[in-house]
N, C-alpha and C. Protein backbone atom coordinates (compact mmCIF):
# COMPACT_ATOMS: atom_id res chain seq x y z
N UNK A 1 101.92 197.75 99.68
CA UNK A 1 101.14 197.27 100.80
C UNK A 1 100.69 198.48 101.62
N UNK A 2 99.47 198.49 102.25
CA UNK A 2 98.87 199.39 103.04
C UNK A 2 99.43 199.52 104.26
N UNK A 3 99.57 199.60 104.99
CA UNK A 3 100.12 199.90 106.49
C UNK A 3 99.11 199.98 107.33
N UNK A 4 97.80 201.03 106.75
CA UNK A 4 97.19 201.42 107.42
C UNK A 4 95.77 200.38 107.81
N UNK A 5 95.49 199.56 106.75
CA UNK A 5 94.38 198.20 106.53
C UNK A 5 95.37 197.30 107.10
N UNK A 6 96.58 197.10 107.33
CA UNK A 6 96.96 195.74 107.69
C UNK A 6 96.69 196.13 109.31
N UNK A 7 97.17 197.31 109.90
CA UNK A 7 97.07 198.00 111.34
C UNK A 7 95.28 197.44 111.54
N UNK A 8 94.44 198.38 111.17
CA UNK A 8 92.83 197.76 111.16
C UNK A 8 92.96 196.13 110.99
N UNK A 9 93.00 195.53 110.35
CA UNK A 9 92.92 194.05 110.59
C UNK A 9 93.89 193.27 111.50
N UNK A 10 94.39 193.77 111.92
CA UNK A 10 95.17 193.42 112.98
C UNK A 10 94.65 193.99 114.62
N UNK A 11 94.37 194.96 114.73
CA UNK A 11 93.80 195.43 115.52
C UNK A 11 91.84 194.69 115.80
N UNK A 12 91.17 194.56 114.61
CA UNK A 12 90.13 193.57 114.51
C UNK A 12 90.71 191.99 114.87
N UNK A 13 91.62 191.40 114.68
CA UNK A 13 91.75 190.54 115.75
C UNK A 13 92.38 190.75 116.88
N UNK A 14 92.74 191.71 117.29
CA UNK A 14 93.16 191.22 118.62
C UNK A 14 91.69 191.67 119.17
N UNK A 15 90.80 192.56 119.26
CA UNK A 15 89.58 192.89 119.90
C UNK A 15 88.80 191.60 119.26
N UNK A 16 88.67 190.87 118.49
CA UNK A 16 87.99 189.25 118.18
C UNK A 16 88.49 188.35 119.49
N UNK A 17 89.99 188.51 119.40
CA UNK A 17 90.46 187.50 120.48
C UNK A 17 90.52 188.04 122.09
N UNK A 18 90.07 188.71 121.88
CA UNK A 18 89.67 189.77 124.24
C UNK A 18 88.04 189.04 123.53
N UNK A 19 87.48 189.60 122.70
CA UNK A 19 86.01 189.26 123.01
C UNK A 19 85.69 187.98 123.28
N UNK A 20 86.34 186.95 123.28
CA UNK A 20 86.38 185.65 122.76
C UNK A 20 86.41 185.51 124.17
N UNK A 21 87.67 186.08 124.70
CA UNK A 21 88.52 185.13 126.23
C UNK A 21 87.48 185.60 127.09
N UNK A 22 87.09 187.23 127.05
CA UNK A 22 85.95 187.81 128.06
C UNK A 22 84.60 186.73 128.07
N UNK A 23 83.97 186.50 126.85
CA UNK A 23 82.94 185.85 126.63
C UNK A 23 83.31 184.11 127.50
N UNK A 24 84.29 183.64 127.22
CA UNK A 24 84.50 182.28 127.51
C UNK A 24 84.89 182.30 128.91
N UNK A 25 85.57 183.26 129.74
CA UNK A 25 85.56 183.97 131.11
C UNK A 25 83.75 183.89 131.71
N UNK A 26 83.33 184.68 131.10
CA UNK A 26 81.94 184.38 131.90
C UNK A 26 80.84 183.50 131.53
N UNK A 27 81.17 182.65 130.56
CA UNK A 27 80.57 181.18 130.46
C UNK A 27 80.84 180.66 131.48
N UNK A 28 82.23 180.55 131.92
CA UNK A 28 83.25 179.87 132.68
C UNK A 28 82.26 180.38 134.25
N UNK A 29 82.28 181.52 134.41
CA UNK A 29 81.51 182.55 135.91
C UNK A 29 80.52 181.84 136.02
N UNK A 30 79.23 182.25 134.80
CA UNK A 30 78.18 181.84 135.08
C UNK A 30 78.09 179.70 135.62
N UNK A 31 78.74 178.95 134.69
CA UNK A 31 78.30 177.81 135.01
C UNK A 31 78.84 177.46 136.47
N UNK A 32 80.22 178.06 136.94
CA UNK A 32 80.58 177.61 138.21
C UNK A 32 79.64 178.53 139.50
N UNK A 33 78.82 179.72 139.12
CA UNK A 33 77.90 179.89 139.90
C UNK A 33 76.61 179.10 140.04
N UNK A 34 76.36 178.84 139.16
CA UNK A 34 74.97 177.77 139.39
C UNK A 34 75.54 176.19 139.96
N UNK A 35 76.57 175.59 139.50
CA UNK A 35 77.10 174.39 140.18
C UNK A 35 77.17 174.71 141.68
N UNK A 36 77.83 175.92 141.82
CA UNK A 36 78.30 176.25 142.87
C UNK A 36 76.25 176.11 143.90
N UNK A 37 75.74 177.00 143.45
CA UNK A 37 74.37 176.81 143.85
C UNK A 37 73.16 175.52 144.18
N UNK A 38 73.67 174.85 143.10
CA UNK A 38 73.17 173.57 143.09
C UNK A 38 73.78 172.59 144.54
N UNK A 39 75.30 172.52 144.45
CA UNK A 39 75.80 172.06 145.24
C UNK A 39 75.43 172.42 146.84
N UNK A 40 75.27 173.98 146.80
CA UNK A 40 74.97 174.39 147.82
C UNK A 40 73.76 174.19 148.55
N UNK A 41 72.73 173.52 147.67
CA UNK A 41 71.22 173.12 148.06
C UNK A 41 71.02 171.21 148.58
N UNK A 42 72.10 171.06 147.80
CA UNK A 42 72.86 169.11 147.82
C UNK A 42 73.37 169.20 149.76
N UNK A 43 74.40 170.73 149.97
CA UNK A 43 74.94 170.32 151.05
C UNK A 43 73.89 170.54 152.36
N UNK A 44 72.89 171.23 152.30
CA UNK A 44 71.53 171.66 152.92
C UNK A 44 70.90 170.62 153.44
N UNK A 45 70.79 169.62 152.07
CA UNK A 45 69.75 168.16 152.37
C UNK A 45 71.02 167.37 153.17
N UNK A 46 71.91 167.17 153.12
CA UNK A 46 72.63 166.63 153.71
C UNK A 46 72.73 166.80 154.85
N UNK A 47 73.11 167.64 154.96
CA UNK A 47 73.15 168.32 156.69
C UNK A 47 71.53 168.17 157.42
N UNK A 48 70.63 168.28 156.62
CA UNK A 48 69.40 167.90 157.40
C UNK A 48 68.82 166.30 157.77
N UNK A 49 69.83 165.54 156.74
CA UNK A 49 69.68 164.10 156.93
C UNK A 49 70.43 163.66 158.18
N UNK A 50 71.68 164.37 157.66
CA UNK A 50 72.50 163.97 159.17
C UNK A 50 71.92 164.23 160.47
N UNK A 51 71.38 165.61 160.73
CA UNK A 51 70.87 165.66 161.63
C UNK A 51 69.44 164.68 162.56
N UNK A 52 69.03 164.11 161.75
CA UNK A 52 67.88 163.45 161.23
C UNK A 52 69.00 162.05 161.88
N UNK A 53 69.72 161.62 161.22
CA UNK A 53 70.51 160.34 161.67
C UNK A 53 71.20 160.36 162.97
N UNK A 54 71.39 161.62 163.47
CA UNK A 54 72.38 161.76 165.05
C UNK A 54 71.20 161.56 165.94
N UNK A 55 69.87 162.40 165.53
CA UNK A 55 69.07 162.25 166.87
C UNK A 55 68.37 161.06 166.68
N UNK A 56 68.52 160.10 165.90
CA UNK A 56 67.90 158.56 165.56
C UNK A 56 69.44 157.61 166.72
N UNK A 57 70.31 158.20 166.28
CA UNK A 57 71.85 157.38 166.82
C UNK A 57 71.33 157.36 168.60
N UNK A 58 71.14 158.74 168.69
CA UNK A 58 70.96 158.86 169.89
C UNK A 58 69.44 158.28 170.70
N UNK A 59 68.83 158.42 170.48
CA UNK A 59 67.37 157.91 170.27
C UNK A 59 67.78 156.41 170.69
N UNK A 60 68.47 155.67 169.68
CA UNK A 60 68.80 154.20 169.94
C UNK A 60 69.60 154.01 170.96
N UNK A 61 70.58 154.74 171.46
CA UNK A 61 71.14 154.36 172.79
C UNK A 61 70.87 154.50 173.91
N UNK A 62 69.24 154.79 173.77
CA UNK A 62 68.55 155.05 175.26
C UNK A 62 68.09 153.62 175.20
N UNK A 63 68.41 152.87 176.97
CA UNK A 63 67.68 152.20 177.08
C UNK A 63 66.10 152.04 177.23
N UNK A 64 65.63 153.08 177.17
CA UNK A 64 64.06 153.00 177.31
C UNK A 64 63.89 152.51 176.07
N UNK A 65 64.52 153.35 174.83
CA UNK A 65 64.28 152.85 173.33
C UNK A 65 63.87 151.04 173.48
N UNK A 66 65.49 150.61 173.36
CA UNK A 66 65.55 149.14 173.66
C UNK A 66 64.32 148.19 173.91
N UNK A 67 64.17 148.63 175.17
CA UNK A 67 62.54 148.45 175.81
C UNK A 67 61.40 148.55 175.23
N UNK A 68 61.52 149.63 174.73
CA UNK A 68 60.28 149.81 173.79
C UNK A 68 60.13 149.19 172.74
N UNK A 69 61.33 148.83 171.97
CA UNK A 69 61.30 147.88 170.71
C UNK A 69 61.13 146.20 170.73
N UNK A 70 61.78 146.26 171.82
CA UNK A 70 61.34 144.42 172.76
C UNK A 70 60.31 144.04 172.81
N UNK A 71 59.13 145.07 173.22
CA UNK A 71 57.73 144.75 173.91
C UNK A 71 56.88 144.97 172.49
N UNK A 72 57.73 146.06 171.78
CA UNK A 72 56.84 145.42 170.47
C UNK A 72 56.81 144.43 169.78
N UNK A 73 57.43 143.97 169.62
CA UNK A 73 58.30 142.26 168.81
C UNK A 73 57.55 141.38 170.15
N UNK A 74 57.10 142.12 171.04
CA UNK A 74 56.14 140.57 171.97
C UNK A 74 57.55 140.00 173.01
N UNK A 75 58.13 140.93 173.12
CA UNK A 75 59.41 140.21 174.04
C UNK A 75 59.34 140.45 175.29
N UNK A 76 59.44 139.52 176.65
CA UNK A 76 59.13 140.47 177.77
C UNK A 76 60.11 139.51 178.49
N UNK A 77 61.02 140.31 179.88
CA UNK A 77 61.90 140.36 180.37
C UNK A 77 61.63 139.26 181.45
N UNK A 78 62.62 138.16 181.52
CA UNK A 78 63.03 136.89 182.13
C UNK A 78 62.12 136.98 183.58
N UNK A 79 61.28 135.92 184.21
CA UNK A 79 60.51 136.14 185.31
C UNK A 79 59.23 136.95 185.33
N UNK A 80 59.07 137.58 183.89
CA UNK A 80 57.71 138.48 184.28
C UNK A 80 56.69 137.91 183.59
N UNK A 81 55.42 137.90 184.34
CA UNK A 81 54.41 137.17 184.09
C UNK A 81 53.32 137.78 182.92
N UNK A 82 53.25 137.28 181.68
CA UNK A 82 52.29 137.80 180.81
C UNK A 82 50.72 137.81 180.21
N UNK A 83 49.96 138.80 181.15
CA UNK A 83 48.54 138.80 180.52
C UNK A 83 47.99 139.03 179.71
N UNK A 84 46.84 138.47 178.69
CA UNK A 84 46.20 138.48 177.76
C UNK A 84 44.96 138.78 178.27
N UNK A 85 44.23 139.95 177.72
CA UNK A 85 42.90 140.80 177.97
C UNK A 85 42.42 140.12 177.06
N UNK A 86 41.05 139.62 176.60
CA UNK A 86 40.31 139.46 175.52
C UNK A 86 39.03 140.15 175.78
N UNK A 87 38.22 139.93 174.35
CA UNK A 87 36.41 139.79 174.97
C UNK A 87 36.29 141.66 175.85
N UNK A 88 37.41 142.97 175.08
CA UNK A 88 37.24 144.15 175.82
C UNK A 88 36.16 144.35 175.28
N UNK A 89 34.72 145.82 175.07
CA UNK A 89 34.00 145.84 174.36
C UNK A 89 34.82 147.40 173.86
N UNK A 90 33.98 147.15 172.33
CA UNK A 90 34.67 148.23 171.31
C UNK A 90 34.01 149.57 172.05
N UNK A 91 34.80 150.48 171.65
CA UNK A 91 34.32 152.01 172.27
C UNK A 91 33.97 152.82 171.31
């Protein structure tokens, strides 16, 4: 038996098996950087929706809001008397 070819083929796998783990290491890098990226563009829209939903939250707890949404729906407040304009001419 050789000593010296079994050393070389032995030595060819262990540098097969580092190339392997290195390679599957930065498969591993690369896909959790782009998830990581993707996610990071997901948490962006989010945060701009929310923001978008707090100043709507707030928006609705003004009573002027209220008011304003009443009189569109044709609703007008107990005792007040309601006029109808017709016959304006177009401008």
């Amino acid at each position: 038996m050789r000593w010296d070819r079994l050393g070389r083929v032995a030595m060819l796998g262990v540098l097969a098996t580092i190339s392997y783990l290195y390679l599957s290491a930065g498969v591993t890098l690369v896909s959790t950087w782009s998830a990581a990226k993707r996610d990071g563009a997901q948490v962006a829209a989010l945060e701009r929706q929310n923001a978008q939903l707090q100043a709507q939250h707030t928006a609705l707890q003004e009573r002027t809001t209220l008011i304003r949404e009443a009189r569109a729906l044709g609703m007008q407040r107990p005792g007040e008397q309601v006029y109808v304009v017709q016959g304006l001419p177009a401008n």
